[in-house]
PDB file of N, CA and C in Angstrom:
ATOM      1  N   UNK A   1      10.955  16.697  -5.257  1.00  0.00           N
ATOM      2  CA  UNK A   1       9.724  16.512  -6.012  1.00  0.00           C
ATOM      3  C   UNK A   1      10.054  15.858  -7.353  1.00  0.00           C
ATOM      4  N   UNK A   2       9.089  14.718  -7.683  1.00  0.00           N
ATOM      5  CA  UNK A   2       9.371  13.912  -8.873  1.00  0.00           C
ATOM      6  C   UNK A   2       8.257  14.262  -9.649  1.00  0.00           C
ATOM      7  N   UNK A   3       8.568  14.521 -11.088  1.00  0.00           N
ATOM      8  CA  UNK A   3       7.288  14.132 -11.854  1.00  0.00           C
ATOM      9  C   UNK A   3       6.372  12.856 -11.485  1.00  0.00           C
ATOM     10  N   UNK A   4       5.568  12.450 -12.050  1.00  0.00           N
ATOM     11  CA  UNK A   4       4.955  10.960 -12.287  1.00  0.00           C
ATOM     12  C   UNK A   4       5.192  10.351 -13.735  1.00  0.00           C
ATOM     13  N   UNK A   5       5.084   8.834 -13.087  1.00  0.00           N
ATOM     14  CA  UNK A   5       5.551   7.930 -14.131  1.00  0.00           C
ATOM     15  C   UNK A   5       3.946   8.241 -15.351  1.00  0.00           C
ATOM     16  N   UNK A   6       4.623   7.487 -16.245  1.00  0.00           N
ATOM     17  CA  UNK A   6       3.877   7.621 -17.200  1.00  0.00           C
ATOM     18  C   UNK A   6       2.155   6.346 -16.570  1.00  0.00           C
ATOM     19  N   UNK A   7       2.736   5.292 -15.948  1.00  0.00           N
ATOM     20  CA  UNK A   7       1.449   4.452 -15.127  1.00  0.00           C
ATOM     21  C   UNK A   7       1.070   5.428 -14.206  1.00  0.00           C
ATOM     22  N   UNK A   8       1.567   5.857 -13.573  1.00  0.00           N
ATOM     23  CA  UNK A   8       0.870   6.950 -12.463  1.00  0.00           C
ATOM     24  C   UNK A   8      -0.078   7.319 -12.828  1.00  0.00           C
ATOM     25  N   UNK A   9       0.506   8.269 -14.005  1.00  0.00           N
ATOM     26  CA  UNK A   9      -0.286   9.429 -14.571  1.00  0.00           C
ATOM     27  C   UNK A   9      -1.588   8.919 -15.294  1.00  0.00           C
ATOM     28  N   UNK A  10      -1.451   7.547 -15.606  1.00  0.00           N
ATOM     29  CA  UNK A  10      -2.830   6.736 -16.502  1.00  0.00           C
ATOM     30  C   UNK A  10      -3.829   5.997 -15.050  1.00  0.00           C
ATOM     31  N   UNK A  11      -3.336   6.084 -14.055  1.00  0.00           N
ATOM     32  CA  UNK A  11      -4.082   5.226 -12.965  1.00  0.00           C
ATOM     33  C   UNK A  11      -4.678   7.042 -11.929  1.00  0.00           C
ATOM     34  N   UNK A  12      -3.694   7.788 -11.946  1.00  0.00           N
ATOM     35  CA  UNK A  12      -3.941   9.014 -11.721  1.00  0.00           C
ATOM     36  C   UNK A  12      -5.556   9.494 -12.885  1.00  0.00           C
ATOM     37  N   UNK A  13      -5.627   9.506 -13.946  1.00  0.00           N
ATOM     38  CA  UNK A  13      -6.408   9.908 -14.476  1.00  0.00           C
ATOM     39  C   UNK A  13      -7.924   9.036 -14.458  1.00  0.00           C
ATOM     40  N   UNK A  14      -7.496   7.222 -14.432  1.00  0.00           N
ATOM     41  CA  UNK A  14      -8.418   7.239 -14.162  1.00  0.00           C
ATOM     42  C   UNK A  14      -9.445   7.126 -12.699  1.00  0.00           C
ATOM     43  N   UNK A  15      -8.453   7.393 -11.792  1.00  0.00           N
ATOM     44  CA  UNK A  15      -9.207   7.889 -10.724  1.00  0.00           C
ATOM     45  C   UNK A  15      -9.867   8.899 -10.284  1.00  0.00           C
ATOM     46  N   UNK A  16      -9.114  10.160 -11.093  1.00  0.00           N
ATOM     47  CA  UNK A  16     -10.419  10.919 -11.278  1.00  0.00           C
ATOM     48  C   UNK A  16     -11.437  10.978 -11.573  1.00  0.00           C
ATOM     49  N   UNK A  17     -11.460  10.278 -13.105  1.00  0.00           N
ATOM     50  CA  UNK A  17     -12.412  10.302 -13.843  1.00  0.00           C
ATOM     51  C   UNK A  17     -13.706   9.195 -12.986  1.00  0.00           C
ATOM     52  N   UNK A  18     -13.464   8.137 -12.092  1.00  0.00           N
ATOM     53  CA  UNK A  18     -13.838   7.477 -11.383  1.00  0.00           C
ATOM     54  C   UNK A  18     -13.917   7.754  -9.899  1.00  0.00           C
ATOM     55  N   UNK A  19     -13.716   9.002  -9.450  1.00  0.00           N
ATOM     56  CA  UNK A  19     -13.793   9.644  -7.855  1.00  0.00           C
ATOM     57  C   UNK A  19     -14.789   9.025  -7.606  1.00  0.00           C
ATOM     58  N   UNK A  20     -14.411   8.424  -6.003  1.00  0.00           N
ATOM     59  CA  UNK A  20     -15.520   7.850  -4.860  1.00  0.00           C
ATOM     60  C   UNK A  20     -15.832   6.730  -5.608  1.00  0.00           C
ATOM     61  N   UNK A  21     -14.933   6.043  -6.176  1.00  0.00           N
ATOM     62  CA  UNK A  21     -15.102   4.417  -6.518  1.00  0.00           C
ATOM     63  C   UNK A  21     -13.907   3.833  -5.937  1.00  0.00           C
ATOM     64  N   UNK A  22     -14.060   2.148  -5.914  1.00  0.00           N
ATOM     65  CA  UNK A  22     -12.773   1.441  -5.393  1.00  0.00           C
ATOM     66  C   UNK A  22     -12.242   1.083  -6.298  1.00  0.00           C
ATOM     67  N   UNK A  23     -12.284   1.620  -8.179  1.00  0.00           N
ATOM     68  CA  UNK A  23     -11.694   1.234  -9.153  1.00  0.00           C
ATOM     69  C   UNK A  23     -10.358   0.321  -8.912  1.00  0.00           C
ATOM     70  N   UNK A  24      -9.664   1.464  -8.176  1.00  0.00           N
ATOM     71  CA  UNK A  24      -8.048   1.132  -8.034  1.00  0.00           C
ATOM     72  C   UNK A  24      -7.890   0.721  -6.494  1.00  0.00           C
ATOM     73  N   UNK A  25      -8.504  -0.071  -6.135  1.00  0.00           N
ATOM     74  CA  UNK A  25      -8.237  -0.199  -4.698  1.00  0.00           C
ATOM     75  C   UNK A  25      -7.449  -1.824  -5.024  1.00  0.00           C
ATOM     76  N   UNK A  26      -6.466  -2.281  -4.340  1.00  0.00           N
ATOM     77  CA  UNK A  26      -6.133  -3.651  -4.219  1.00  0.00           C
ATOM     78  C   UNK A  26      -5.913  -4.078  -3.241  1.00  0.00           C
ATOM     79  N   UNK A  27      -6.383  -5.400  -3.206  1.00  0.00           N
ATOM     80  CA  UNK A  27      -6.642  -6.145  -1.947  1.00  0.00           C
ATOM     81  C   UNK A  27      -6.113  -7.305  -2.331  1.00  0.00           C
ATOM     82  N   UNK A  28      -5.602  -8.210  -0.867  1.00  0.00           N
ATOM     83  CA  UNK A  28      -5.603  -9.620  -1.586  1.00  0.00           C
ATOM     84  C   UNK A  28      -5.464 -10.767  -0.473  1.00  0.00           C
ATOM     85  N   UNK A  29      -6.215 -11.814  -0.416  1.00  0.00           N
ATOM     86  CA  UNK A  29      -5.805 -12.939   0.523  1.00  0.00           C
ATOM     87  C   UNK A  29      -4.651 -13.935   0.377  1.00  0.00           C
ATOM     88  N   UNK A  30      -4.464 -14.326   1.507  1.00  0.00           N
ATOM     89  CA  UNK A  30      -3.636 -15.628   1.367  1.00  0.00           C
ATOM     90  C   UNK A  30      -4.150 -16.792   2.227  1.00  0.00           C
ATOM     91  N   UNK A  31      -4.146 -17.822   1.605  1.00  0.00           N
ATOM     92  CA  UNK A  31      -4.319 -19.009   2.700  1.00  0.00           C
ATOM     93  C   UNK A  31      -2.768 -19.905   2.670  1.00  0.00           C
ATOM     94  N   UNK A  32      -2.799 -19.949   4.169  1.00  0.00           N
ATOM     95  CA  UNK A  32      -1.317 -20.767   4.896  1.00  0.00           C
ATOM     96  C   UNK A  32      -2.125 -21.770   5.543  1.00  0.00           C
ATOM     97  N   UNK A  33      -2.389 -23.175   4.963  1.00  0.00           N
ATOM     98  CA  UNK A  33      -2.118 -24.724   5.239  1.00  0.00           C
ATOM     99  C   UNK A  33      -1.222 -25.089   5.773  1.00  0.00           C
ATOM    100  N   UNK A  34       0.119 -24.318   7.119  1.00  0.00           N
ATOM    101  CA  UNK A  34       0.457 -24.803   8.156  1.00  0.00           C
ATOM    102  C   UNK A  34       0.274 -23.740   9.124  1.00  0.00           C
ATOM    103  N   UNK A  35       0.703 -24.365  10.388  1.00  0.00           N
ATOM    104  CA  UNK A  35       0.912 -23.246  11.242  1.00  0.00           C
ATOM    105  C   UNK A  35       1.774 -22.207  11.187  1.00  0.00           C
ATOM    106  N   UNK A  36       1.583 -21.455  11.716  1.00  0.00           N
ATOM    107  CA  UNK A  36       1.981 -20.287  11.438  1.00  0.00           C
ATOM    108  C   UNK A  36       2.955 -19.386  13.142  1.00  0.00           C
ATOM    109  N   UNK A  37       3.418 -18.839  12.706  1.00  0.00           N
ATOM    110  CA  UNK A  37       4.381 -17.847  13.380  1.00  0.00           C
ATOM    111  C   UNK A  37       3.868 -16.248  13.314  1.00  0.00           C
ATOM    112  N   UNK A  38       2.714 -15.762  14.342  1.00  0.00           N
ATOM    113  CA  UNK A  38       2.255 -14.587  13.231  1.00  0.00           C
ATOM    114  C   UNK A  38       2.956 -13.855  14.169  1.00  0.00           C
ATOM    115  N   UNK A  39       4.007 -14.019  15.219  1.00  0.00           N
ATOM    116  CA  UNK A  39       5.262 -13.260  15.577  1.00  0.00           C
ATOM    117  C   UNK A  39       5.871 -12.621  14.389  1.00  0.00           C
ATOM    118  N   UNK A  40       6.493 -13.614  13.476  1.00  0.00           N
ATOM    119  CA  UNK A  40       7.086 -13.387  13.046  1.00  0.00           C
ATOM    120  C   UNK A  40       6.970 -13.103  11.654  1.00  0.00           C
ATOM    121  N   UNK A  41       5.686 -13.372  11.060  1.00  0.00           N
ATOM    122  CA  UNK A  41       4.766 -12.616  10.210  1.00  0.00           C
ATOM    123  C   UNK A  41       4.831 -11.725   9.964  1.00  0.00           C
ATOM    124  N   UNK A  42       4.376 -10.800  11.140  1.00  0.00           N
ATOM    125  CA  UNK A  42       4.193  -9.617  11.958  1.00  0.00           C
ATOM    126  C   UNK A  42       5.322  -8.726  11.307  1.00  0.00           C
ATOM    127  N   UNK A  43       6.261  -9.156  11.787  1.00  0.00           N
ATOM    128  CA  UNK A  43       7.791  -8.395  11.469  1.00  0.00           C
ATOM    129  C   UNK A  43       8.713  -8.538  10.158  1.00  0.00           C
ATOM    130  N   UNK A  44       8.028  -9.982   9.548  1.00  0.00           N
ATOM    131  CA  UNK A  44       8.402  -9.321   7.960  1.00  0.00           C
ATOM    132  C   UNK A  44       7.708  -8.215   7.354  1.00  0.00           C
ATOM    133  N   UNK A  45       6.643  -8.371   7.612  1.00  0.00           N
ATOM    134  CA  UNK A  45       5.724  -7.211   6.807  1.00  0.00           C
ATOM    135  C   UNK A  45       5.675  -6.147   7.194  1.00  0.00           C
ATOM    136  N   UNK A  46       6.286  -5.713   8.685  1.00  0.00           N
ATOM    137  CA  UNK A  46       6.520  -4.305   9.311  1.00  0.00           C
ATOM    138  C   UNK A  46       8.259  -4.201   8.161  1.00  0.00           C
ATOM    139  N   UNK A  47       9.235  -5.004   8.314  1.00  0.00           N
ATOM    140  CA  UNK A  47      10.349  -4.348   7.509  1.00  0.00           C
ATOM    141  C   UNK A  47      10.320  -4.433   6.452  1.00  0.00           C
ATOM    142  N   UNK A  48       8.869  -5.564   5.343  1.00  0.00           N
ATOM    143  CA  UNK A  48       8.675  -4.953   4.288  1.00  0.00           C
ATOM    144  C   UNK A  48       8.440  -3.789   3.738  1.00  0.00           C
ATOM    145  N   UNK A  49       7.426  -3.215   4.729  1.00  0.00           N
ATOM    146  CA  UNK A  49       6.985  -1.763   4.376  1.00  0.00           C
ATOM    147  C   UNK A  49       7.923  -0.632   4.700  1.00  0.00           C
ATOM    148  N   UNK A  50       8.854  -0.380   5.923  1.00  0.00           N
ATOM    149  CA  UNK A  50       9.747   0.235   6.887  1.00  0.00           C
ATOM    150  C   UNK A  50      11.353  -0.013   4.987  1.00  0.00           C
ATOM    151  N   UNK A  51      11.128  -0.895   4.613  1.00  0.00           N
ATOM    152  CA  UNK A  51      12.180  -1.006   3.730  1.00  0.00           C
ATOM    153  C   UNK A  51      11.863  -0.587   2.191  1.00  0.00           C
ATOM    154  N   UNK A  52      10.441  -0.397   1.823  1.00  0.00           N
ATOM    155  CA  UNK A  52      10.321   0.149   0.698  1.00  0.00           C
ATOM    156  C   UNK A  52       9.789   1.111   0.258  1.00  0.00           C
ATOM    157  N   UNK A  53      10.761   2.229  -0.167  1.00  0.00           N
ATOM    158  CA  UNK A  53       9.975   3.508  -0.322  1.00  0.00           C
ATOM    159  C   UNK A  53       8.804   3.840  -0.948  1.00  0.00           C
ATOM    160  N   UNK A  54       7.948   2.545  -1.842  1.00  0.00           N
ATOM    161  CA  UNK A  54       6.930   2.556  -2.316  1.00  0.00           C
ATOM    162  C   UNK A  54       5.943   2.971  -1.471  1.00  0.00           C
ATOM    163  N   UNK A  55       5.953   2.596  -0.193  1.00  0.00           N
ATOM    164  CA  UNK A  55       4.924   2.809   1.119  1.00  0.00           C
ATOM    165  C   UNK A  55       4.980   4.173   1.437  1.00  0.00           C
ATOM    166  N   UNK A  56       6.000   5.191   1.361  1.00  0.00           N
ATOM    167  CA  UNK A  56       6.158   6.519   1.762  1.00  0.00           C
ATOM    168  C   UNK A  56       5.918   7.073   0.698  1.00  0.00           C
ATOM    169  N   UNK A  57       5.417   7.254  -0.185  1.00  0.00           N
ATOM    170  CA  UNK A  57       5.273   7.892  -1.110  1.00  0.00           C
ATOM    171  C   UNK A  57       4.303   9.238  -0.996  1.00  0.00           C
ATOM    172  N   UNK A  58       4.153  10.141  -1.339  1.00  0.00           N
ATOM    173  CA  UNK A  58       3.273  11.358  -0.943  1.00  0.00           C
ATOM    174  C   UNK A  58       3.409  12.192  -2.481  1.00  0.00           C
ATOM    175  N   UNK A  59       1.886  12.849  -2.412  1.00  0.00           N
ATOM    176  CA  UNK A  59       1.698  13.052  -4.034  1.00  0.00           C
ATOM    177  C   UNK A  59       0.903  14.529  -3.671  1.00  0.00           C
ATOM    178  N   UNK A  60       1.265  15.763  -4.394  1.00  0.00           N
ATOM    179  CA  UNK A  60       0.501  17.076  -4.328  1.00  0.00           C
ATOM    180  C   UNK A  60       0.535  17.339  -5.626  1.00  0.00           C
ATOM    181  N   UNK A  61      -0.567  18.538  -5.985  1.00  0.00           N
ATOM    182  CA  UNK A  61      -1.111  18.929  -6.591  1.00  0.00           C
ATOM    183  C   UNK A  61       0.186  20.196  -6.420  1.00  0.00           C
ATOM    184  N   UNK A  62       0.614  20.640  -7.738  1.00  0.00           N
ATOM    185  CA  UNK A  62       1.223  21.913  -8.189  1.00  0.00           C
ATOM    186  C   UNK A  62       1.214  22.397  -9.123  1.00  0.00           C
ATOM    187  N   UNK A  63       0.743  24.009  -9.211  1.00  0.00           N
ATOM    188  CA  UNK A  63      -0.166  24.527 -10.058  1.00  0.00           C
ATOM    189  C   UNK A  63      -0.323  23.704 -11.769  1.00  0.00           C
ATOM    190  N   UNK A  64      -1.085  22.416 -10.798  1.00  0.00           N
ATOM    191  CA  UNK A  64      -1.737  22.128 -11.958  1.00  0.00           C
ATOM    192  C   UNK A  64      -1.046  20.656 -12.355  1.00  0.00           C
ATOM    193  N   UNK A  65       0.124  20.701 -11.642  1.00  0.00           N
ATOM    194  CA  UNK A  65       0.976  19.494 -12.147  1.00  0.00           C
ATOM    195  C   UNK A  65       0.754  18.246 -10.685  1.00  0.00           C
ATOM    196  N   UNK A  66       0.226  17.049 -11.056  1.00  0.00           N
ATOM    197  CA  UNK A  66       0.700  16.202 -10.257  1.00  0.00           C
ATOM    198  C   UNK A  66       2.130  15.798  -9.662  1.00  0.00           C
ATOM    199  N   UNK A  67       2.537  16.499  -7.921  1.00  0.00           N
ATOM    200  CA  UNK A  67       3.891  15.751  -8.600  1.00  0.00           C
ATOM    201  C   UNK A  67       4.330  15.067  -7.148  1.00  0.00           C
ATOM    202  N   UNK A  68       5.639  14.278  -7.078  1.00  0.00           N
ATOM    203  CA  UNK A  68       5.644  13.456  -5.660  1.00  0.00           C
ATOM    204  C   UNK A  68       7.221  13.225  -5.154  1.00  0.00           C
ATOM    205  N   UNK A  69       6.811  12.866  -3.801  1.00  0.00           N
ATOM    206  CA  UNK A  69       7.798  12.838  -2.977  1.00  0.00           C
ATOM    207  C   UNK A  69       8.429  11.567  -2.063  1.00  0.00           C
ATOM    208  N   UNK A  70       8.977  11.379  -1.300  1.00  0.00           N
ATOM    209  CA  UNK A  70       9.765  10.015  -0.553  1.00  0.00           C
ATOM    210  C   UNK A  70       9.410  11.009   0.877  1.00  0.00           C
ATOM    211  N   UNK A  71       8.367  10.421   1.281  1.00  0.00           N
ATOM    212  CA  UNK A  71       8.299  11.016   2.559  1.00  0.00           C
ATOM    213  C   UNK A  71       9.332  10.299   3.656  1.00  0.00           C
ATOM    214  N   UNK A  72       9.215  10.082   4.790  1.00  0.00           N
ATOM    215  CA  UNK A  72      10.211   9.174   5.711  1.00  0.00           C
ATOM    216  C   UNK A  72       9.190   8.481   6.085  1.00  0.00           C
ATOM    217  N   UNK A  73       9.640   6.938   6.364  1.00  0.00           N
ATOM    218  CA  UNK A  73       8.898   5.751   6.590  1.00  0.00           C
ATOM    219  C   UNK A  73       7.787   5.786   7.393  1.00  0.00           C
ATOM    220  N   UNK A  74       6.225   5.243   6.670  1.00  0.00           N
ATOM    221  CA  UNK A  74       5.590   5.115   7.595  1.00  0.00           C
ATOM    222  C   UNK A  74       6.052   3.965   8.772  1.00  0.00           C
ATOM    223  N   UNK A  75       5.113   4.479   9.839  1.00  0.00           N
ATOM    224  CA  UNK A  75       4.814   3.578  11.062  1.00  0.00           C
ATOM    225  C   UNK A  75       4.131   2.414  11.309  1.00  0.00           C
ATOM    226  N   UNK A  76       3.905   1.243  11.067  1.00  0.00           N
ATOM    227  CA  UNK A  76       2.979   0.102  10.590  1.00  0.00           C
ATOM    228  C   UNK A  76       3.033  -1.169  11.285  1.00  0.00           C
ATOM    229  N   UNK A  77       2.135  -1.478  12.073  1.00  0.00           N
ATOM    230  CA  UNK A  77       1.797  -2.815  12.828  1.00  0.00           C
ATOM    231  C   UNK A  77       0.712  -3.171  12.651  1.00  0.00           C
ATOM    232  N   UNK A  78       1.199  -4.518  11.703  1.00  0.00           N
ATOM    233  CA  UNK A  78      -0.024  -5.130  11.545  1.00  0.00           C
ATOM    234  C   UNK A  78      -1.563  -5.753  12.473  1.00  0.00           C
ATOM    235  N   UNK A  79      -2.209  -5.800  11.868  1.00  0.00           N
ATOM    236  CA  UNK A  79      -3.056  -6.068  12.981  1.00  0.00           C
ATOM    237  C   UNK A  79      -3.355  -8.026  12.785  1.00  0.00           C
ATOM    238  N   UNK A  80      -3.461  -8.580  13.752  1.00  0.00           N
ATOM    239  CA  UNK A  80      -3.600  -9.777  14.094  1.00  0.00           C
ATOM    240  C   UNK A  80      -4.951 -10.027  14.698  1.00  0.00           C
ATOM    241  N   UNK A  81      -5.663 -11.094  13.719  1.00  0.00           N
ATOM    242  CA  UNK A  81      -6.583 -11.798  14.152  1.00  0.00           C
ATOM    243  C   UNK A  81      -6.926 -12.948  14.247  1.00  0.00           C
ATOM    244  N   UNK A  82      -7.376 -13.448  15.160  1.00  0.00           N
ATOM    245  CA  UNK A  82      -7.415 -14.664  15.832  1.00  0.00           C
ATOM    246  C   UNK A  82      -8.658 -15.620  14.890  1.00  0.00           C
ATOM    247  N   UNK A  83      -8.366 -16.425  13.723  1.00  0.00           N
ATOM    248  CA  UNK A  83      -9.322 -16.998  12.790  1.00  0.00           C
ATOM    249  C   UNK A  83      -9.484 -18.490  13.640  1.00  0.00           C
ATOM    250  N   UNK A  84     -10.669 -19.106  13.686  1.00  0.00           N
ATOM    251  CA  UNK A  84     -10.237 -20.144  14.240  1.00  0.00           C
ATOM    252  C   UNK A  84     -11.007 -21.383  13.359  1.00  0.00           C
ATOM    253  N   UNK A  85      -9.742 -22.426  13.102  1.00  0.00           N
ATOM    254  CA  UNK A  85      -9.948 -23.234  11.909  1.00  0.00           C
ATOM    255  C   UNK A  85     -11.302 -24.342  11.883  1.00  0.00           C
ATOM    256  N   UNK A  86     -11.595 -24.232  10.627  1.00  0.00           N
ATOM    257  CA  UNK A  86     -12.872 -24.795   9.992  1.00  0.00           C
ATOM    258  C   UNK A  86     -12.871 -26.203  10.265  1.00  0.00           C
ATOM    259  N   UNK A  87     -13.211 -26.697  10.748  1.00  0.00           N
ATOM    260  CA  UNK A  87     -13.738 -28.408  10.529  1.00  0.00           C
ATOM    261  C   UNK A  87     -14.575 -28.798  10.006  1.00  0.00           C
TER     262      UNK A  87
END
């Protein structure tokens, strides 16, 4: 069990203070102007996540203290969808 960082603890607070909002939610696109390999797409971004403990992360409540852990790697396959290009 780790304390939290001092950003945690300021993105921690204001999500409380903001419960049942997407304040802190992040999202993000990309556009790829060639073809693509989403084989192999696929499998960077499965051993991106499989390689950084940022993704396992797990956070409880103890009496009173936020505090967190390195769980073991999530499980993650991306999902693939078939966009089909604009003319």
């Amino acid at each position: 069990m780790y304390d939290l960082t001092n950003p945690q603890k300021n993105i921690l607070s204001i999500e409380r203070y903001y419960s049942g909002t997407s304040l802190n939610t992040n999202c993000g696109v990309a556009q790829i102007n060639q073809i693509v390999d989403f084989e192999k797409l696929s499998k960077a971004i499965t051993l991106l996540i499989k390689n950084n403990s940022i993704f396992s992360l797990k956070f409880e409540d103890i009496d009173g203290t936020t505090k967190q852990w390195i769980d073991k790697p999530i499980q993650y396959t991306p999902k693939i969808h078939e966009i089909k290009n604009r003319s």
